[in-house]
N, C-alpha and C. Protein backbone atom coordinates (compact mmCIF):
# COMPACT_ATOMS: atom_id res chain seq x y z
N UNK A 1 20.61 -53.51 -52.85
CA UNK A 1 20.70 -52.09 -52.63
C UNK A 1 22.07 -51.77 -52.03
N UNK A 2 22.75 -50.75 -52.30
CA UNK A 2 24.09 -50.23 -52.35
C UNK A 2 23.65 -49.29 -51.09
N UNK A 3 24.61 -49.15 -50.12
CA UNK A 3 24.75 -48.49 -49.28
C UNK A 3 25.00 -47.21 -49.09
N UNK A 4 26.06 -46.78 -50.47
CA UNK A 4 25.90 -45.71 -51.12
C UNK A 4 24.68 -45.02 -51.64
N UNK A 5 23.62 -45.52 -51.95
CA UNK A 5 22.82 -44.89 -52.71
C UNK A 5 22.12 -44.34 -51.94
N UNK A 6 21.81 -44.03 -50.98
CA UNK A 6 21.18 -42.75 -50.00
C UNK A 6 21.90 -41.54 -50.43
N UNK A 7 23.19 -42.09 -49.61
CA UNK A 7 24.28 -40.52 -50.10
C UNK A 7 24.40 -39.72 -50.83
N UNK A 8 24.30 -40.93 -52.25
CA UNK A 8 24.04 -40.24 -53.74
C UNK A 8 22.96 -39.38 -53.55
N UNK A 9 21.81 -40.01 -53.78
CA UNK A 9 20.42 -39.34 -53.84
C UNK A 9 20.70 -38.28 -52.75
N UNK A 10 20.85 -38.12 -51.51
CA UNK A 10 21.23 -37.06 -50.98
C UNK A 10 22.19 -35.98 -51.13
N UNK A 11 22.92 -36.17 -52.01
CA UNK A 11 23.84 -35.33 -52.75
C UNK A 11 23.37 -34.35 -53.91
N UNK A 12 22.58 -35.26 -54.46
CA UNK A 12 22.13 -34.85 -55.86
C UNK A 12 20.87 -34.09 -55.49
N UNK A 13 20.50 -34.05 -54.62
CA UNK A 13 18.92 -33.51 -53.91
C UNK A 13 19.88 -31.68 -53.30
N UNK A 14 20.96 -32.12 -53.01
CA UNK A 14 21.51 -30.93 -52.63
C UNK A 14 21.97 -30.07 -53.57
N UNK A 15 22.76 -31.06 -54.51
CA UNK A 15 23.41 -29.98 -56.12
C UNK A 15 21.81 -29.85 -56.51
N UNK A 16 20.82 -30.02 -56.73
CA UNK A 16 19.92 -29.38 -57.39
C UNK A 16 19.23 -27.90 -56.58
N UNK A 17 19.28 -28.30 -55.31
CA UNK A 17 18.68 -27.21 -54.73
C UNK A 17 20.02 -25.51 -54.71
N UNK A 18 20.66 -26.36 -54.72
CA UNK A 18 21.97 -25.06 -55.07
C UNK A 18 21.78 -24.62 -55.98
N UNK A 19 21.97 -25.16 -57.76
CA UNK A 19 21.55 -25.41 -58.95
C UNK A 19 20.59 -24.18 -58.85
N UNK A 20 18.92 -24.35 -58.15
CA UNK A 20 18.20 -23.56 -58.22
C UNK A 20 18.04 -22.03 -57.76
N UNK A 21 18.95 -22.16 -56.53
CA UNK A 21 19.45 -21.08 -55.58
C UNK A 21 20.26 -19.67 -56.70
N UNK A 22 21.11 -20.83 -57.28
CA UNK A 22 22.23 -19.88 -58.00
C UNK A 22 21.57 -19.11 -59.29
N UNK A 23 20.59 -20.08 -59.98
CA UNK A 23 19.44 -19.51 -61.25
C UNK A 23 18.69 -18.59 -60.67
N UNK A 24 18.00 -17.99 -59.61
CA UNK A 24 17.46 -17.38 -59.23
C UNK A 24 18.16 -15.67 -59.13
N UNK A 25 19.21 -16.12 -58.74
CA UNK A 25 20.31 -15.00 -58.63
C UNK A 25 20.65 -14.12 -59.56
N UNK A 26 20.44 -13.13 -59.42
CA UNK A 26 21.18 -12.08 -60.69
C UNK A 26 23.18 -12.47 -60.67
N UNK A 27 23.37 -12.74 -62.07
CA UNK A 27 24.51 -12.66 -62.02
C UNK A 27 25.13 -11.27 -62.34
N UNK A 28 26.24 -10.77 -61.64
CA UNK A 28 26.92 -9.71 -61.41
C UNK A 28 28.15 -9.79 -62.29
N UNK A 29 28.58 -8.92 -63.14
CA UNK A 29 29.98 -8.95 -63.51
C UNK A 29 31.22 -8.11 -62.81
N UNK A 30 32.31 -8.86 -62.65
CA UNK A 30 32.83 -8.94 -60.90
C UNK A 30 33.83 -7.88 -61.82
N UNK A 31 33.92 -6.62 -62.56
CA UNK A 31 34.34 -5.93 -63.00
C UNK A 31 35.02 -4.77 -62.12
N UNK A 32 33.46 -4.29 -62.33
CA UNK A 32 33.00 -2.93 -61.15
C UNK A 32 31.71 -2.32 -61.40
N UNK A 33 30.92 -3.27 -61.46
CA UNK A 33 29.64 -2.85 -60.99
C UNK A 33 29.29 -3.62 -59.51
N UNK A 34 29.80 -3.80 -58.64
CA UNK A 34 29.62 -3.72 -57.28
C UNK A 34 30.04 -2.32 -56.70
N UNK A 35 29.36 -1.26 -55.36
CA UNK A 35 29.89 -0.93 -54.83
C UNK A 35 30.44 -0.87 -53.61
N UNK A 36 31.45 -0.18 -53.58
CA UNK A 36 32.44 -0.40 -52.18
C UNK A 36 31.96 -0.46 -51.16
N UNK A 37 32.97 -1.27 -50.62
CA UNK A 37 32.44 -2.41 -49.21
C UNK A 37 31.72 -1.47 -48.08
N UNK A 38 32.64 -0.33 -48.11
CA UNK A 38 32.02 0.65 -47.30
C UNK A 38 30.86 1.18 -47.40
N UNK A 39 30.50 1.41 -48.66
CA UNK A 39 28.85 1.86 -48.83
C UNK A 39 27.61 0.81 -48.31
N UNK A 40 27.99 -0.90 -48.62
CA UNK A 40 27.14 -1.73 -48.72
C UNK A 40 27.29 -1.51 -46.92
N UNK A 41 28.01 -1.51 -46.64
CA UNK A 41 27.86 -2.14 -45.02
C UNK A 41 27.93 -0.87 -43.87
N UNK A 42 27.69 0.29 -44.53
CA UNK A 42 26.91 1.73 -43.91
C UNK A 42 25.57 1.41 -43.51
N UNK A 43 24.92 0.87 -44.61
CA UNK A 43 23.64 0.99 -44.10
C UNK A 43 23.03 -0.27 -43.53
N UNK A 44 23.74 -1.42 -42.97
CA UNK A 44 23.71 -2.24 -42.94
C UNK A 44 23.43 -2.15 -40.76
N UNK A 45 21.59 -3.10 -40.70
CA UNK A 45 21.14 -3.16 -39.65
C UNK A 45 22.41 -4.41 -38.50
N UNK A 46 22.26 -3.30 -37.40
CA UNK A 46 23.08 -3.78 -36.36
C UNK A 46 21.83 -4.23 -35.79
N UNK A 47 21.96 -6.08 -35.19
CA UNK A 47 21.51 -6.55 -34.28
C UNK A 47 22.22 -6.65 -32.89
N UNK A 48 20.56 -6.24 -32.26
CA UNK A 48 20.72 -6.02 -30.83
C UNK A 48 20.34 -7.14 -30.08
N UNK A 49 21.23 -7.77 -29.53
CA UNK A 49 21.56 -9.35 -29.07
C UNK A 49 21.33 -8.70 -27.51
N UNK A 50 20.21 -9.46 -26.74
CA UNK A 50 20.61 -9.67 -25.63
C UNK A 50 20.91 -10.47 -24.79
N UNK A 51 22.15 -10.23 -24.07
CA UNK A 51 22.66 -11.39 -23.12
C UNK A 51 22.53 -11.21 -21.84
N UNK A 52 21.92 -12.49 -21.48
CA UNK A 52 21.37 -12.82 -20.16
C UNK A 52 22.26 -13.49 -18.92
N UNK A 53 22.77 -12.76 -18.87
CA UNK A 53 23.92 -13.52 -17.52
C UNK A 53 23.44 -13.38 -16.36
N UNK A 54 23.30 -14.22 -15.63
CA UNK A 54 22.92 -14.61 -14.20
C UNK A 54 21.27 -14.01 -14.41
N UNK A 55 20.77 -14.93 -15.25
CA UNK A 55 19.01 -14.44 -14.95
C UNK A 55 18.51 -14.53 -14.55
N UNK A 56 18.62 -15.58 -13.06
CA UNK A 56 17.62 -15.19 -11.79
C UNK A 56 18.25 -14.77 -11.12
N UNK A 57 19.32 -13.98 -10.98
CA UNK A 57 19.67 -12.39 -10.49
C UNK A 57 18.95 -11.17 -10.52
N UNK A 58 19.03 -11.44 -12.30
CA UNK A 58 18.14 -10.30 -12.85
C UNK A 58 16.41 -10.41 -12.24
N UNK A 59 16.58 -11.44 -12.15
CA UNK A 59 14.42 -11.92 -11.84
C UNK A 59 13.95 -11.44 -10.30
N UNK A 60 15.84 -11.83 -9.47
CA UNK A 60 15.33 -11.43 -8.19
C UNK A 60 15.24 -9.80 -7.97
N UNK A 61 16.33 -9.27 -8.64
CA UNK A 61 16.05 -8.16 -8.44
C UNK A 61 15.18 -7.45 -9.01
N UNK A 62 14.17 -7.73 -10.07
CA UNK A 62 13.16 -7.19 -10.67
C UNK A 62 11.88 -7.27 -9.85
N UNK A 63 12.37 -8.12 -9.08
CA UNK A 63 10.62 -8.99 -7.81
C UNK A 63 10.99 -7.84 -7.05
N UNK A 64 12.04 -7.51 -6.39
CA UNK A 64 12.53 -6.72 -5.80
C UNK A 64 12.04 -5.14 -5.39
N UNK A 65 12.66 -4.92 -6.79
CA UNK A 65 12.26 -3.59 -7.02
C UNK A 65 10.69 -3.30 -7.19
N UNK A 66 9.74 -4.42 -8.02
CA UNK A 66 8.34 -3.79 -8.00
C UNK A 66 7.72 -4.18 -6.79
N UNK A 67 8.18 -5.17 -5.84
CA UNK A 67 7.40 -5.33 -5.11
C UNK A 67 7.28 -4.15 -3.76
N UNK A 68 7.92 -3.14 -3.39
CA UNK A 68 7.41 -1.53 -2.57
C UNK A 68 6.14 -1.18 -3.97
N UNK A 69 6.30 -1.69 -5.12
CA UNK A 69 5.61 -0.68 -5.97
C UNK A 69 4.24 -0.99 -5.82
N UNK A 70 3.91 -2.56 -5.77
CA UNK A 70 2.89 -3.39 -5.99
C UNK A 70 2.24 -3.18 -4.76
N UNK A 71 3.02 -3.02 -3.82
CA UNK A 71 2.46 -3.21 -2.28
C UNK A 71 1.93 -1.68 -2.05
N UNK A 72 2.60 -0.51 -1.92
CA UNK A 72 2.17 0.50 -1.86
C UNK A 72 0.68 0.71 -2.80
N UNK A 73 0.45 0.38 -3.56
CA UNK A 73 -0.21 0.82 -4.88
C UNK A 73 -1.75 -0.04 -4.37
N UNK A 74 -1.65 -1.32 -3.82
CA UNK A 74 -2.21 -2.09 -3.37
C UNK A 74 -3.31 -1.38 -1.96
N UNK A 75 -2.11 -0.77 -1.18
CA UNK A 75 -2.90 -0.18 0.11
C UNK A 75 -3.38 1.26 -0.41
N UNK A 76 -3.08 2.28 -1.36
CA UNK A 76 -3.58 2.97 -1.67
C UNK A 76 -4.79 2.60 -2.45
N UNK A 77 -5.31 1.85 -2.92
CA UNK A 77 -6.60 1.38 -3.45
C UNK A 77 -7.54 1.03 -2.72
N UNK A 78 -6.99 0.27 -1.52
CA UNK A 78 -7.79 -0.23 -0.51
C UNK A 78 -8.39 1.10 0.63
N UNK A 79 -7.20 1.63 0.64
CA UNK A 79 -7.49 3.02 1.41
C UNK A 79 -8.46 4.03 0.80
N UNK A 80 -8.64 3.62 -0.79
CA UNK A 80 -9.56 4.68 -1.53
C UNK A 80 -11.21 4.16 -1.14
N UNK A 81 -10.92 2.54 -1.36
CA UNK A 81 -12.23 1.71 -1.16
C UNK A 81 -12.41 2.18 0.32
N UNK A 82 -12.18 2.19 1.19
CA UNK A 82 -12.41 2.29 2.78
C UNK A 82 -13.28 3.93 2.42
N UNK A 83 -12.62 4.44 2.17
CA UNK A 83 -13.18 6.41 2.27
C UNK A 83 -14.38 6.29 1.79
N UNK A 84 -14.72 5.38 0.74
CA UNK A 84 -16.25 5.72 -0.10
C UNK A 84 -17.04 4.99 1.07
N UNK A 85 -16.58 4.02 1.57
CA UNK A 85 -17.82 2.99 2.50
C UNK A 85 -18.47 4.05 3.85
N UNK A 86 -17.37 4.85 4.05
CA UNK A 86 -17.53 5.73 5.01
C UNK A 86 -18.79 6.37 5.05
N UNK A 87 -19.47 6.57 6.76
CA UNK A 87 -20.74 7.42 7.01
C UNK A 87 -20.10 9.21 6.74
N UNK A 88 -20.88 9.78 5.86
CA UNK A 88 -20.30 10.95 6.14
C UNK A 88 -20.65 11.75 7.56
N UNK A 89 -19.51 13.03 8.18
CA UNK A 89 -19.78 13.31 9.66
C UNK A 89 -21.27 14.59 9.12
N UNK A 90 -22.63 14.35 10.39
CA UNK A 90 -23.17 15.14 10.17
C UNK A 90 -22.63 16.31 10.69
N UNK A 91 -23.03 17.38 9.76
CA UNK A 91 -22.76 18.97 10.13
C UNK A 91 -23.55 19.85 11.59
N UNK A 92 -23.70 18.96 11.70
CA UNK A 92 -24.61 19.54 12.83
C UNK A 92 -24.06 20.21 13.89
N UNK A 93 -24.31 21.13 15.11
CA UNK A 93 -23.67 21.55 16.32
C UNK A 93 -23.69 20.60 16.95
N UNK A 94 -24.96 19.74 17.30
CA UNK A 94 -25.01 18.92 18.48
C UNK A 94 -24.28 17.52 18.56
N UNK A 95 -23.32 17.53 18.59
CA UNK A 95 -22.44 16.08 18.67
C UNK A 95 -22.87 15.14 19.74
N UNK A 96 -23.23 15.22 20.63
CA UNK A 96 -23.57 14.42 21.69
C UNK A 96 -24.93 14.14 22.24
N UNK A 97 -25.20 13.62 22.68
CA UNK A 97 -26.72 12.88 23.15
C UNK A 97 -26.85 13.36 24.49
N UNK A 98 -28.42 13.47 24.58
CA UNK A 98 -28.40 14.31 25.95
C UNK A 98 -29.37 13.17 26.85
N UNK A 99 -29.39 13.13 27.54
CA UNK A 99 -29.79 11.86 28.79
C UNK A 99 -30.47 12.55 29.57
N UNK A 100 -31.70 12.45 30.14
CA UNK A 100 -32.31 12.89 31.18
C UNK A 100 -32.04 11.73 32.29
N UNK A 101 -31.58 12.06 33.59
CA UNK A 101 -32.44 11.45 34.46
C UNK A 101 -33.25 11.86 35.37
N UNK A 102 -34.12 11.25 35.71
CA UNK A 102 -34.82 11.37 36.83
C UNK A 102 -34.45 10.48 38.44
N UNK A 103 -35.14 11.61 39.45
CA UNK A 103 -34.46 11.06 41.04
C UNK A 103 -35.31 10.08 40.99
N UNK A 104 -34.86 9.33 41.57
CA UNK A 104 -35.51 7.92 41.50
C UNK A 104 -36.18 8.00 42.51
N UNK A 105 -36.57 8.86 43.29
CA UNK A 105 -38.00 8.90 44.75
C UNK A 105 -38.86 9.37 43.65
N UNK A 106 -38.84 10.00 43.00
CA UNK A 106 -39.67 10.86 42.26
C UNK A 106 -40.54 9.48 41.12
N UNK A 107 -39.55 8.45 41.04
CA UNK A 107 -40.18 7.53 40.05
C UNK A 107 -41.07 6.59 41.00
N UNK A 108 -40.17 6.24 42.08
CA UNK A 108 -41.13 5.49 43.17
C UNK A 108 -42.63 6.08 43.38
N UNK A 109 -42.39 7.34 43.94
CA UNK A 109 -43.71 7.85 43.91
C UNK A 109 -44.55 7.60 42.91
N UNK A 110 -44.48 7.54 41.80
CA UNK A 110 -45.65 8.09 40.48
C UNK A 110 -46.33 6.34 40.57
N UNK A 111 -45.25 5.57 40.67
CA UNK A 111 -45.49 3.71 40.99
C UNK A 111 -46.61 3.58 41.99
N UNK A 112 -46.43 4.48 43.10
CA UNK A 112 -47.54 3.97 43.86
C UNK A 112 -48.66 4.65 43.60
N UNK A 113 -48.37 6.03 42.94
CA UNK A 113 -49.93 6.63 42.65
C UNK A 113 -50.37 5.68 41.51
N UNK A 114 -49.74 5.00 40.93
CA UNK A 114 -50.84 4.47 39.50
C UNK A 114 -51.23 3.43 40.16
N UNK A 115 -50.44 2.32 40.89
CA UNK A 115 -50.54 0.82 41.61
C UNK A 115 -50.28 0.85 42.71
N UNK A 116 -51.29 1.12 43.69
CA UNK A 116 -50.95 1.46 45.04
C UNK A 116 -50.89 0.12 45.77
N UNK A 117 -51.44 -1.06 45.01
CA UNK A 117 -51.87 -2.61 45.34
C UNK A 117 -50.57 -3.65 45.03
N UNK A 118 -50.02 -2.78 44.15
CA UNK A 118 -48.95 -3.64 43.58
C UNK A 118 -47.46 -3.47 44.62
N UNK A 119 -47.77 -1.94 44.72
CA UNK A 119 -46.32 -1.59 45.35
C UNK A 119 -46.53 -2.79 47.17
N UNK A 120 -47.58 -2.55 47.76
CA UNK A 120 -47.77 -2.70 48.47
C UNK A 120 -47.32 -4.50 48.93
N UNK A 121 -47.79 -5.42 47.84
CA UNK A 121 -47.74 -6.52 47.88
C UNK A 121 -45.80 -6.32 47.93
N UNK A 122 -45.70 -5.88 47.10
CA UNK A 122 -43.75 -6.19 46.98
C UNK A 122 -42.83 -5.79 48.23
N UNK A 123 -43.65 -4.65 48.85
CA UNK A 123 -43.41 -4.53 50.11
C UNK A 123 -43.35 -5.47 50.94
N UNK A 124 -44.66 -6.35 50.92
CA UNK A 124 -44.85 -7.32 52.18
C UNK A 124 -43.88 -7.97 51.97
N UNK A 125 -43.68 -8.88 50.70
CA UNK A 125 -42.71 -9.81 50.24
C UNK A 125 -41.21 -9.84 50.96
C-alpha cells in the first residue's frame, strides 16, 4: 500500500463532491443577466453579532441591578401574606376590659359566713 493513496482517494472524494455542488447549480451567462451589485446586496440581511467583552462585568452588574428588584418585590409579598393572616380590629366602642374589684374585708366576711369552722382553725394556726 502506497502512502499516497489516502490522499488520492481523499482528493477524488472532494472533486466529486464539488462535481456535484456545481451540477446542481443553475448556470448563469456572465453576459448581463446578473443584476447590479447594488441591487443584490440592498436587500441583503445584516447580522447582529454580539460581543461580549468583560462578561462577568456585565453578570456583576446585572446581579446588581435586579437584586433592589428581587429584594423589594420579595418583602412586598411577604408583607401581602402577613395582612391576610391578620385578626380583623372589632368595630366595637368598647376597647378595653372592665375588672371589678372587690374590698377584700368584704370577701373575708362572706368566708366566715359560709365556713365559720374553717376560718377559725386558720386563725388558731
Amino acid at each position: 500500500m502506497n502512502k499516497e493513496e489516502p490522499l488520492r482517494d481523499q482528493a477524488e472524494r472532494l472533486r466529486k463532491r464539488i462535481a456535484k455542488k456545481d451540477s446542481s447549480l443553475p448556470e448563469v451567462d456572465a453576459g448581463g443577466a446578473l443584476p447590479p451589485r447594488s441591487r443584490v446586496h440592498q436587500h441583503k440581511k445584516k447580522r447582529t453579532r454580539w460581543r461580549l467583552k468583560y462578561p462577568i462585568i456585565r453578570l456583576l452588574a446585572l446581579f446588581f441591578i435586579l437584586l433592589p428588584i428581587v429584594c423589594f418585590s420579595l418583602y412586598t409579598i411577604n408583607e401581602n401574606n402577613k395582612k391576610g393572616e391578620t385578626e380583623p380590629v372589632s368595630t366595637e366602642q368598647e376597647n378595653y376590659e372592665t375588672v371589678n374589684f372587690d374590698n377584700g374585708d368584704e370577701d373575708h366576711q362572706q368566708d366566715e359566713k359560709e365556713n365559720p369552722d374553717d376560718n377559725k382553725e386558720n386563725v388558731n394556726e
